[in-house]
C-alpha atoms as a PDB file:
ATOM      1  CA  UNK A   1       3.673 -16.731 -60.465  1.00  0.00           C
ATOM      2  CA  UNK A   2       2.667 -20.423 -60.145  1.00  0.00           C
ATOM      3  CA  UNK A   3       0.161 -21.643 -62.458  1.00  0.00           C
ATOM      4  CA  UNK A   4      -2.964 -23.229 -60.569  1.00  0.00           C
ATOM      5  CA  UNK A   5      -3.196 -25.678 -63.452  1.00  0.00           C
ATOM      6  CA  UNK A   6       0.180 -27.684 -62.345  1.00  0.00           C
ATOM      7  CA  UNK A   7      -0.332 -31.094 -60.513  1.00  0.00           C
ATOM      8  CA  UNK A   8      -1.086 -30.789 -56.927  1.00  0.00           C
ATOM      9  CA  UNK A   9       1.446 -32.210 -54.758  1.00  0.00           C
ATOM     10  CA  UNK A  10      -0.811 -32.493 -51.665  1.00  0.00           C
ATOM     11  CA  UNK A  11      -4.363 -33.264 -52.111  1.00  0.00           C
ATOM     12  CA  UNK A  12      -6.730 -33.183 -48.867  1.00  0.00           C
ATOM     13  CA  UNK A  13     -10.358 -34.437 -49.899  1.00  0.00           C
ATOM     14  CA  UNK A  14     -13.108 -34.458 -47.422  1.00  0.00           C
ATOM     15  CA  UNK A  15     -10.619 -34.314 -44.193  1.00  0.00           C
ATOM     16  CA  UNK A  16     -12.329 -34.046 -40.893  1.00  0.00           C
ATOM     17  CA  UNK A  17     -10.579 -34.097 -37.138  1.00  0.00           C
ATOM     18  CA  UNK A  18     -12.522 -34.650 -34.406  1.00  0.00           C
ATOM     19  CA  UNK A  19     -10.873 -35.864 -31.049  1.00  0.00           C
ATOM     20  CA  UNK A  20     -11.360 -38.333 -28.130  1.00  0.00           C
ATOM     21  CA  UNK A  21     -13.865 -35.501 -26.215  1.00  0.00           C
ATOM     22  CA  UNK A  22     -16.067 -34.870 -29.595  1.00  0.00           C
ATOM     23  CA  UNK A  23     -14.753 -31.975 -30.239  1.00  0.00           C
ATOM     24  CA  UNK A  24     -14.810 -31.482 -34.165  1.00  0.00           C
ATOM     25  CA  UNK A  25     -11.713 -29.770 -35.332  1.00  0.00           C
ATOM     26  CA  UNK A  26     -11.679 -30.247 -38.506  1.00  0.00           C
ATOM     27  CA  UNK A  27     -14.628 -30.825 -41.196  1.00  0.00           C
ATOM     28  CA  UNK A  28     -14.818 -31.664 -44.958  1.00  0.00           C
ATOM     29  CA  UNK A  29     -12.196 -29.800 -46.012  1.00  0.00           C
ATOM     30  CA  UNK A  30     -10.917 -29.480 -49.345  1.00  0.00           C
ATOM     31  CA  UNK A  31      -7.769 -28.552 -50.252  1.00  0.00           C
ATOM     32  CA  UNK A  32      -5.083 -28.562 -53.221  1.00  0.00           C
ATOM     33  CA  UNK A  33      -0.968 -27.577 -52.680  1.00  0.00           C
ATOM     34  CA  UNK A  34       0.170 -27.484 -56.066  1.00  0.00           C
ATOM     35  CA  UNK A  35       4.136 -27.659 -56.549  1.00  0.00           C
ATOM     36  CA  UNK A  36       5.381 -23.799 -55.844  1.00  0.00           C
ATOM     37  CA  UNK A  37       3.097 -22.526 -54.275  1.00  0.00           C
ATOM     38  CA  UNK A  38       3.197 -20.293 -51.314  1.00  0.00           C
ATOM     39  CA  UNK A  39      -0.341 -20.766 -49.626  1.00  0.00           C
ATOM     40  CA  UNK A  40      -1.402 -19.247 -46.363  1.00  0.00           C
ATOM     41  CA  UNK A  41      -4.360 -20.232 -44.284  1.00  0.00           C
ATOM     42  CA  UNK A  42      -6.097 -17.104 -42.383  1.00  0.00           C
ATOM     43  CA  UNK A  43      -9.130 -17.364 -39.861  1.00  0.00           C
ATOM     44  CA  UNK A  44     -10.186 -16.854 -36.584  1.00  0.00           C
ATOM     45  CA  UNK A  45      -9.240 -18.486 -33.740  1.00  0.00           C
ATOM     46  CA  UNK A  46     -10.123 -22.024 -33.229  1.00  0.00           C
ATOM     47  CA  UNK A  47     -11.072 -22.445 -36.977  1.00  0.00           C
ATOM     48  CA  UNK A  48      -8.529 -25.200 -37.223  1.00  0.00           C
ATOM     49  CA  UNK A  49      -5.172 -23.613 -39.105  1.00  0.00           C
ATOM     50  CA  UNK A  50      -2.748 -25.104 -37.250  1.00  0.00           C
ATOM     51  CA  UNK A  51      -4.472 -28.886 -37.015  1.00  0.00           C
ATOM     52  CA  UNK A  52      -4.435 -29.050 -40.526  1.00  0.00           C
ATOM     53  CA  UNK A  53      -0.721 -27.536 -40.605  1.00  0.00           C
ATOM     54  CA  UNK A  54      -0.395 -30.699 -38.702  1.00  0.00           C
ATOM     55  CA  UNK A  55      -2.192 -32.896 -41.125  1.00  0.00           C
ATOM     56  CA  UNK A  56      -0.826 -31.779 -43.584  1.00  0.00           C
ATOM     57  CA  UNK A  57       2.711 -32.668 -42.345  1.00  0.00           C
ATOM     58  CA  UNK A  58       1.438 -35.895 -41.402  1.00  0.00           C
ATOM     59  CA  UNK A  59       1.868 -35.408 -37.691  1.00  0.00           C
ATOM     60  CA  UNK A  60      -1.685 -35.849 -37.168  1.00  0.00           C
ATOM     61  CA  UNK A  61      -3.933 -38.022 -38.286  1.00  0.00           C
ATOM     62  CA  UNK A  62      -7.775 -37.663 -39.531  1.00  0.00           C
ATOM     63  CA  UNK A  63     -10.957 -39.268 -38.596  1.00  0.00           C
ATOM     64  CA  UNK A  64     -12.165 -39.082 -42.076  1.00  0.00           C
ATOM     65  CA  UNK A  65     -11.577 -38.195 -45.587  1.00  0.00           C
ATOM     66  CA  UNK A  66      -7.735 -38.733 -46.940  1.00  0.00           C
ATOM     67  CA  UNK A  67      -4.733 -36.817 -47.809  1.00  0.00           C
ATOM     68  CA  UNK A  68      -2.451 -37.567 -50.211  1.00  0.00           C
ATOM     69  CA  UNK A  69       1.221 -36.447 -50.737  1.00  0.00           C
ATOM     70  CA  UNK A  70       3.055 -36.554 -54.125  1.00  0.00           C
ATOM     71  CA  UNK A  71      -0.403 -38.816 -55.170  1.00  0.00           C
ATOM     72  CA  UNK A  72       0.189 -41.296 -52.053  1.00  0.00           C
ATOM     73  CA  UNK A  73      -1.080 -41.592 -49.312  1.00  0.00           C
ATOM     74  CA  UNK A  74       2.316 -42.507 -47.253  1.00  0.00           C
ATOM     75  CA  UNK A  75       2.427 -39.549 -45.074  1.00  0.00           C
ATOM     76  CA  UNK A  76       5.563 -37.452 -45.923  1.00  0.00           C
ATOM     77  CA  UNK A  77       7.419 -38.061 -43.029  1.00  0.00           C
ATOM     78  CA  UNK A  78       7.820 -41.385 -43.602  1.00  0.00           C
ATOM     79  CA  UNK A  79       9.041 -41.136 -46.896  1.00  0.00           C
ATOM     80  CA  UNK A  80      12.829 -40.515 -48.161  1.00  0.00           C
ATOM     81  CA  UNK A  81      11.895 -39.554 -51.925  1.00  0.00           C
ATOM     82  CA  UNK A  82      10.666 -36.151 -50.318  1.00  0.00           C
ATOM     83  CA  UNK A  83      11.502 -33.869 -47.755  1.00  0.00           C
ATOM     84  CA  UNK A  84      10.088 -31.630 -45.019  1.00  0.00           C
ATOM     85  CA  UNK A  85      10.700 -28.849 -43.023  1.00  0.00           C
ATOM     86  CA  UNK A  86       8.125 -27.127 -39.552  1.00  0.00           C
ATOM     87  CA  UNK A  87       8.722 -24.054 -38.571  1.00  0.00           C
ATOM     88  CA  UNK A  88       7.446 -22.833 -35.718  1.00  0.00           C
ATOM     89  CA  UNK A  89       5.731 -19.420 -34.201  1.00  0.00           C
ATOM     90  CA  UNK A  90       8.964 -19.818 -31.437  1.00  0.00           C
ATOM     91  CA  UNK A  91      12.506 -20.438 -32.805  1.00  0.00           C
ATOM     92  CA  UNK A  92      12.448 -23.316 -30.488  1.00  0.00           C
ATOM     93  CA  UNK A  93      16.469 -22.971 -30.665  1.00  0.00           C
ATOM     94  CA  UNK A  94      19.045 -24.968 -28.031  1.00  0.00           C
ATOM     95  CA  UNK A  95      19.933 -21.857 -25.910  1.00  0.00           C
ATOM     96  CA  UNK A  96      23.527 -23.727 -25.034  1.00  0.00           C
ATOM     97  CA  UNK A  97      24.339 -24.397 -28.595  1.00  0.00           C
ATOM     98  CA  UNK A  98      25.759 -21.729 -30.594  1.00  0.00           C
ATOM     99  CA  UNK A  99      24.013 -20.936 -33.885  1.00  0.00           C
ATOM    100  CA  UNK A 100      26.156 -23.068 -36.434  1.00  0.00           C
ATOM    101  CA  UNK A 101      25.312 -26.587 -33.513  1.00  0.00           C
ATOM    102  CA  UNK A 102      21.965 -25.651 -33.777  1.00  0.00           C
ATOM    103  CA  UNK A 103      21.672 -25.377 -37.290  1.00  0.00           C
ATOM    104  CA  UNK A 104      23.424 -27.992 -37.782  1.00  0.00           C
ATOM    105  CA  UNK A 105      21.412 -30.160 -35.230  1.00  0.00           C
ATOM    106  CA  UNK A 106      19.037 -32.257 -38.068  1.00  0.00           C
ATOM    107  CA  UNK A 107      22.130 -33.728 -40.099  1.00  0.00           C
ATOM    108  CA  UNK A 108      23.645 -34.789 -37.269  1.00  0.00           C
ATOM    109  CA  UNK A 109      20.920 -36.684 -35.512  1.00  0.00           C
ATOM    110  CA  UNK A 110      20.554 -37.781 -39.071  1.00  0.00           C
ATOM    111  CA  UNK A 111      24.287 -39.203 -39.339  1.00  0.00           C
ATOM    112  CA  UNK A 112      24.637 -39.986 -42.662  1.00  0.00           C
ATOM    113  CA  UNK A 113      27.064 -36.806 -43.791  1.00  0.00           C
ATOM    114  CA  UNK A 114      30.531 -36.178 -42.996  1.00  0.00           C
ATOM    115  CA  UNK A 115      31.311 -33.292 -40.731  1.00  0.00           C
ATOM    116  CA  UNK A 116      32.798 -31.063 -43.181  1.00  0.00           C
ATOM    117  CA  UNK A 117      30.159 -31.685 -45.299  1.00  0.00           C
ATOM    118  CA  UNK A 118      27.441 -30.513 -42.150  1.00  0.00           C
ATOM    119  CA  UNK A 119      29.627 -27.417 -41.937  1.00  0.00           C
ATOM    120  CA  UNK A 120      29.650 -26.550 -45.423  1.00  0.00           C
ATOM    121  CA  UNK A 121      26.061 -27.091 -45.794  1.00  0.00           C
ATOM    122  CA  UNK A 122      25.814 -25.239 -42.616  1.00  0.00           C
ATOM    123  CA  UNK A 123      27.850 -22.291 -44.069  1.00  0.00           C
ATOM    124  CA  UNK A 124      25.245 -22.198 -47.263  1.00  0.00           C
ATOM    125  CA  UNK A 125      21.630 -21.740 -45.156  1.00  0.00           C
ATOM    126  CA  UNK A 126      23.762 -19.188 -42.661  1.00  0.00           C
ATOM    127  CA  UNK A 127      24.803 -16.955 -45.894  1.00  0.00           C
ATOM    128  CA  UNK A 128      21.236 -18.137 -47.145  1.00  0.00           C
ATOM    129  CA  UNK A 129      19.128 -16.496 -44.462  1.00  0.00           C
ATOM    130  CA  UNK A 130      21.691 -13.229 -43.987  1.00  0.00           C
ATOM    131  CA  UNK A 131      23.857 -14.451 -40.662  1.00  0.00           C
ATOM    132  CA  UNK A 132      26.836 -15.553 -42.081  1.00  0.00           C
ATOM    133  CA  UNK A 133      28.874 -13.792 -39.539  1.00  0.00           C
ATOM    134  CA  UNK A 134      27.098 -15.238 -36.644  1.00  0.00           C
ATOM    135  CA  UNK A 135      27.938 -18.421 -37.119  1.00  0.00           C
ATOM    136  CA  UNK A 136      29.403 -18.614 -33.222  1.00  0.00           C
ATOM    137  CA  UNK A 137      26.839 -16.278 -31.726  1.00  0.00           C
ATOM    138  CA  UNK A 138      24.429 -18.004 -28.614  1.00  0.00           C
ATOM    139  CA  UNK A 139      20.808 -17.692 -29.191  1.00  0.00           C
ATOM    140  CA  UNK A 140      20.546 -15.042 -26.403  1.00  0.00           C
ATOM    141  CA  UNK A 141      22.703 -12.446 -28.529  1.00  0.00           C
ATOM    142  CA  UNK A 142      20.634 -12.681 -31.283  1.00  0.00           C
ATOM    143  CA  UNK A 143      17.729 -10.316 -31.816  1.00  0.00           C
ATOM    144  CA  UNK A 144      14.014 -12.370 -32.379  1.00  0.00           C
ATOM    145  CA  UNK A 145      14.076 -11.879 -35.804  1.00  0.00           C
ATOM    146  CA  UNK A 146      17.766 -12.968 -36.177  1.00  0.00           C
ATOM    147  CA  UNK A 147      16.716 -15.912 -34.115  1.00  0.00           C
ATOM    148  CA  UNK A 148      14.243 -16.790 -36.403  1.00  0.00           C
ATOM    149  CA  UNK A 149      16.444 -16.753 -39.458  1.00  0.00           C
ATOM    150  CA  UNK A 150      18.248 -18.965 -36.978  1.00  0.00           C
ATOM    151  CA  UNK A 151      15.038 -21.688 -37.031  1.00  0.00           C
ATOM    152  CA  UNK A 152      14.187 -21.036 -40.780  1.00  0.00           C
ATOM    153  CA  UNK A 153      18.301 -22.252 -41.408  1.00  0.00           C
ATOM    154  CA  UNK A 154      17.791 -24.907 -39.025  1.00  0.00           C
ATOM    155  CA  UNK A 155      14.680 -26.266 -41.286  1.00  0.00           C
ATOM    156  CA  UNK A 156      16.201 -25.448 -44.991  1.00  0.00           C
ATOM    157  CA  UNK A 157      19.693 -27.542 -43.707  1.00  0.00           C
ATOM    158  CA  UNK A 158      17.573 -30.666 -44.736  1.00  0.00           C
ATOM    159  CA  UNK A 159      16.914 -29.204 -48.958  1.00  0.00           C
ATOM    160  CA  UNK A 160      13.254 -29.903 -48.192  1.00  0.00           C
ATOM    161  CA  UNK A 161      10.468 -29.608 -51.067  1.00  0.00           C
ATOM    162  CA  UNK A 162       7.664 -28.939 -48.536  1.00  0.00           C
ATOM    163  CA  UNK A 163       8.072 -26.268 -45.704  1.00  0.00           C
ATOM    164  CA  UNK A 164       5.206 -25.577 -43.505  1.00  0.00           C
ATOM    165  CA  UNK A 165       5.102 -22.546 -41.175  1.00  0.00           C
ATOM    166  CA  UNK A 166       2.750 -21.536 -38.552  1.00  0.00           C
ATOM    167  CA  UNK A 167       2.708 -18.333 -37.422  1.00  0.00           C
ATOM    168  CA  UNK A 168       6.356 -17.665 -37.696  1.00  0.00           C
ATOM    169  CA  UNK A 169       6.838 -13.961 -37.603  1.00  0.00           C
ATOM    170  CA  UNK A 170       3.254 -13.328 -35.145  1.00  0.00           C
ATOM    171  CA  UNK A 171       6.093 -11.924 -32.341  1.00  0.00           C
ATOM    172  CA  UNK A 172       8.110  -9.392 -34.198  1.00  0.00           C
ATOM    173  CA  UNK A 173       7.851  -5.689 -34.809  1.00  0.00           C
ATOM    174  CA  UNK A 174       6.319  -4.927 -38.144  1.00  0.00           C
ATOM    175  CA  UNK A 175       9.841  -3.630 -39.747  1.00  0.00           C
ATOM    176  CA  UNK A 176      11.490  -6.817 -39.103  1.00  0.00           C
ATOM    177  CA  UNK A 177       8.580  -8.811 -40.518  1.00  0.00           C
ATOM    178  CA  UNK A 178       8.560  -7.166 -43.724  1.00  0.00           C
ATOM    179  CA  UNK A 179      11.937  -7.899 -43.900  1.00  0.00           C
ATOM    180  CA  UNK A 180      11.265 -11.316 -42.859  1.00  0.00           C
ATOM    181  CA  UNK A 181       8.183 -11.501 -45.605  1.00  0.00           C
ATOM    182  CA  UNK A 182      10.430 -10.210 -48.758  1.00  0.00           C
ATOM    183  CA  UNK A 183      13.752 -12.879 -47.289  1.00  0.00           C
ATOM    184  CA  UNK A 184      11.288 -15.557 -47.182  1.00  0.00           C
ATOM    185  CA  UNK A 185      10.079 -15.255 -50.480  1.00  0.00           C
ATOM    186  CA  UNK A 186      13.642 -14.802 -52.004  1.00  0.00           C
ATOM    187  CA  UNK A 187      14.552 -18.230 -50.380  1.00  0.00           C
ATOM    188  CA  UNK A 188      11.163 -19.931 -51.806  1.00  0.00           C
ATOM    189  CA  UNK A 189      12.021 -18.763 -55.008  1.00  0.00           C
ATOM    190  CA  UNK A 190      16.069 -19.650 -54.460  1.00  0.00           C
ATOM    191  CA  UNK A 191      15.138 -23.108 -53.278  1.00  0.00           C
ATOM    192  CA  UNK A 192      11.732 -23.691 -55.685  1.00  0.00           C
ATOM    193  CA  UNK A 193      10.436 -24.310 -52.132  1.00  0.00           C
ATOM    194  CA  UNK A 194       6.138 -25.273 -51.847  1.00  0.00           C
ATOM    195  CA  UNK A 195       5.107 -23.375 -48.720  1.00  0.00           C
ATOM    196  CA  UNK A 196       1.735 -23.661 -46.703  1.00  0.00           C
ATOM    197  CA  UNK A 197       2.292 -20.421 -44.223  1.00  0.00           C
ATOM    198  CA  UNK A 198      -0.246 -19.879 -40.967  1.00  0.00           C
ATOM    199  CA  UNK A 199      -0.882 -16.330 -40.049  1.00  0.00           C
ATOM    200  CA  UNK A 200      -3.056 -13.453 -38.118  1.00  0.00           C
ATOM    201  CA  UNK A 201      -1.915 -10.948 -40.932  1.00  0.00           C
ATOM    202  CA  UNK A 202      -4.154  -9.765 -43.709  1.00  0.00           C
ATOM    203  CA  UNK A 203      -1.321  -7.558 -44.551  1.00  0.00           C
ATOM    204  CA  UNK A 204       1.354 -10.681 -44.558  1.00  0.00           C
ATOM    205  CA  UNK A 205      -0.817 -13.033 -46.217  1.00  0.00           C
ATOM    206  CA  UNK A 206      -1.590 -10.931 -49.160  1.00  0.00           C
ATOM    207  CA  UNK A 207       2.018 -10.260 -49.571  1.00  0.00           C
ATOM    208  CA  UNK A 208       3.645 -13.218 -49.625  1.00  0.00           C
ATOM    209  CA  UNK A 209       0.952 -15.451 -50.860  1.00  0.00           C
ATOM    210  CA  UNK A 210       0.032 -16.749 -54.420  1.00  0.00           C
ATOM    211  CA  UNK A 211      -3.049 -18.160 -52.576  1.00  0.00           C
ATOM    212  CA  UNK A 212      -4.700 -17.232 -49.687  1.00  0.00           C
ATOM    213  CA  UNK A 213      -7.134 -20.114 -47.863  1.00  0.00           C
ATOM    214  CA  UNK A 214      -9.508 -18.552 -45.634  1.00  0.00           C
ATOM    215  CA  UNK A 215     -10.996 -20.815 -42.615  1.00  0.00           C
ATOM    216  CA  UNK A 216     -13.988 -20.666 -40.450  1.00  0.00           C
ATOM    217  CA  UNK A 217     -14.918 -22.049 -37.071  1.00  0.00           C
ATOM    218  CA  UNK A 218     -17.055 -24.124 -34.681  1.00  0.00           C
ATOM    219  CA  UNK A 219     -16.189 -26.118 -36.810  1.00  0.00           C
ATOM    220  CA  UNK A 220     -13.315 -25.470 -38.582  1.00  0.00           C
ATOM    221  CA  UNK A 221     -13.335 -25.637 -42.487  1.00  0.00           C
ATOM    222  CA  UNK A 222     -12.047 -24.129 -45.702  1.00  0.00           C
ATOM    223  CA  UNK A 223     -14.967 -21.381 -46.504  1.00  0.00           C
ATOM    224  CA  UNK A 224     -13.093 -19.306 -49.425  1.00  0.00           C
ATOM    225  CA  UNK A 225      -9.906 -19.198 -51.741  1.00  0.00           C
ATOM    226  CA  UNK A 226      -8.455 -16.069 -53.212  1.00  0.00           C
ATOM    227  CA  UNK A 227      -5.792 -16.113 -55.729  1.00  0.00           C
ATOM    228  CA  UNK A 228      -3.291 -13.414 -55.348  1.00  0.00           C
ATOM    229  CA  UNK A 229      -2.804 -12.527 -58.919  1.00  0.00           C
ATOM    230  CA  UNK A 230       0.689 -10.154 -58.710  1.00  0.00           C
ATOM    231  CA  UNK A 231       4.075 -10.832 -59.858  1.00  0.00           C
ATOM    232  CA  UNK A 232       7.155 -11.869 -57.515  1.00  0.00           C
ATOM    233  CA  UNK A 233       9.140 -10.489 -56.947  1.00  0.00           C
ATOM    234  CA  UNK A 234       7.009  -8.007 -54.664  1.00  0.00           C
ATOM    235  CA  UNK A 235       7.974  -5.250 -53.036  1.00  0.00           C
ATOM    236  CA  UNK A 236       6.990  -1.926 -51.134  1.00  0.00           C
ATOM    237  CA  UNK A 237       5.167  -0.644 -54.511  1.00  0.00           C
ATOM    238  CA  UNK A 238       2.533  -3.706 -54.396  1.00  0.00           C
ATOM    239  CA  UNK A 239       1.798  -2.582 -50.589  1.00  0.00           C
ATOM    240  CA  UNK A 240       0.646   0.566 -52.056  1.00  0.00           C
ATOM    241  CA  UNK A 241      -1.220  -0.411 -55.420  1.00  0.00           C
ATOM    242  CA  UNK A 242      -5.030  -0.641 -55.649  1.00  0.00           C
ATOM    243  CA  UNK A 243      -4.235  -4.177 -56.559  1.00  0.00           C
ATOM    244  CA  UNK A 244      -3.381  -4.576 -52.740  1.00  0.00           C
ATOM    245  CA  UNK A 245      -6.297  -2.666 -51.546  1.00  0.00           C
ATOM    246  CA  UNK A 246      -8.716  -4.856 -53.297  1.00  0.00           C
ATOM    247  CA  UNK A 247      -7.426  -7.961 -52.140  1.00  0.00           C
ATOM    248  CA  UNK A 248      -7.763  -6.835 -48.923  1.00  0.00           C
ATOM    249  CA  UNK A 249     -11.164  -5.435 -48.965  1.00  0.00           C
ATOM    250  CA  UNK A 250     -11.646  -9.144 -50.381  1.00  0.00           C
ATOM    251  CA  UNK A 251     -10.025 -10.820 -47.097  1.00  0.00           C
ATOM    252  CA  UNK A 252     -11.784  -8.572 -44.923  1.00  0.00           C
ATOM    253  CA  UNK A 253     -14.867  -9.489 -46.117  1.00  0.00           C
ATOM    254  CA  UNK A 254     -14.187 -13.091 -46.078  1.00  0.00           C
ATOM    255  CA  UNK A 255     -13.148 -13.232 -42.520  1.00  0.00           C
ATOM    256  CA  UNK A 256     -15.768 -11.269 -41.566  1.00  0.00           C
ATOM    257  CA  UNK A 257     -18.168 -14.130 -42.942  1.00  0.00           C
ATOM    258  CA  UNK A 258     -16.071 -16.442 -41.370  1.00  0.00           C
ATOM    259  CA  UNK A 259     -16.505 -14.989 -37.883  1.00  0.00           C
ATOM    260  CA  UNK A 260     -20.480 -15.435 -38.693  1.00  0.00           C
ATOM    261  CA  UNK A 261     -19.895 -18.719 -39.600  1.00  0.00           C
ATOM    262  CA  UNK A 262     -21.626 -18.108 -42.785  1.00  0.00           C
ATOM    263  CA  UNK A 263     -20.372 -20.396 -46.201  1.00  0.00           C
ATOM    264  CA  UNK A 264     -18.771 -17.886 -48.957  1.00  0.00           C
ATOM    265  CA  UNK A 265     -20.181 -18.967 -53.016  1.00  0.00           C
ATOM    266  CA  UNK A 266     -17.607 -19.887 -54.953  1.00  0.00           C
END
């Protein structure tokens, strides 16, 4: 479990979003990502998850307040000291390319490694993620969740420290996402990965999460924070302790305020 008390390695103070029409996206929100965690953001629709994904990644900017990565405020994708990786709700994979060319696709726009080295790094993520015999497989022979593991490769080719996820898993079957979940949380702990994780699921956010950020709308904001107090690794047994019930009868609650729009005491 990841103490709270290590240094955050993003810091969003006072961060609002609010674009050319006046819509407010984002406002005053607060946030620490401290190094090792796996945070997930959970709300309703429209209560601004994914534009602060986006912020956070430094994709998009703010209107006010500041966000800092690694205690700058150099947005992470234009530095080289650390790395990140998006992944997305859709694999988002080239459906010409088989699955080694696509995950292989960031080193070589990047062009600084040789191709063996590509392939054997290519080779690590594949056996990483559970398709190492599928290296030359086409996108449309893979299942969705294999094509996922496809686009989760693709964005742990580039060793990042920072890997930011919105709503990866929202289109598969529940069997294949709690496979998904319990992969995904072997890698972050493989890799000493941070994750910030965007989903729908009460069930999936108390799961994989050592903290779960919940969000409110109109407009959107942080409203609550629940630290998920339970050992990794987790498994079917913590789906079925009272620990698990509790949290979500927490969550529940909380988004049920959040729907009202009503602030949550500390």
């Amino acid at each position: 479990m990841v103490s709270r008390r290590s240094a955050p390695i993003i810091q969003v103070s006072r961060v609002g979003k609010r674009y050319a029409n006046g819509t407010v996206a984002l406002a005053r929100a607060d946030l620490d990502i401290c190094g090792g965690d796996f945070v997930t953001l959970i709300g309703p629709s429209g209560c601004g998850k994914s534009t602060l994904l986006r912020i956070l990644s430094g994709l998009g900017g703010v209107t006010e307040g500041q966000v800092q990565w690694w205690g700058e405020t150099t947005p992470v994708l234009e530095r080289t000291d650390q790395k990140l990786a998006f992944v997305f709700q859709d694999p988002t994979l080239m459906p010409w390319a088989r699955v080694a060319e696509n995950v292989a696709l960031p080193l070589e726009l990047k062009g600084t490694l040789s191709r063996q080295a590509i392939q054997s790094k290519v080779n690590e993520v594949l056996e990483l993620v559970g398709l190492g015999a599928f290296h030359q497989s086409y996108p449309r022979e893979l299942s969705g969740g294999m094509q996922m593991r496809v686009s989760i490769a693709r964005a742990l080719i580039t060793e990042p420290d920072l890997m930011l996820m919105d709503e990866p898993f929202g289109a598969l079957d529940e069997m294949t996402r709690n496979k998904l979940n319990d992969d995904l949380l072997r890698i972050q702990h493989e890799r000493k990965l941070t994750v910030v994780f965007v989903t729908h699921s009460l069930h999936e956010a108390v799961y994989l999460s050592s903290r779960v950020v919940v969000m409110a709308a109109r407009p959107g904001r942080v409203i609550a924070e629940v630290d998920i107090d339970a050992p990794f690794p987790r498994g079917p047994a913590f789906r079925l302790s009272s620990d698990y019930l509790q949290y979500m009868t927490r969550l529940t609650a909380a988004l049920d305020a959040a729907s009202r729009g009503e602030e949550i005491a500390p």
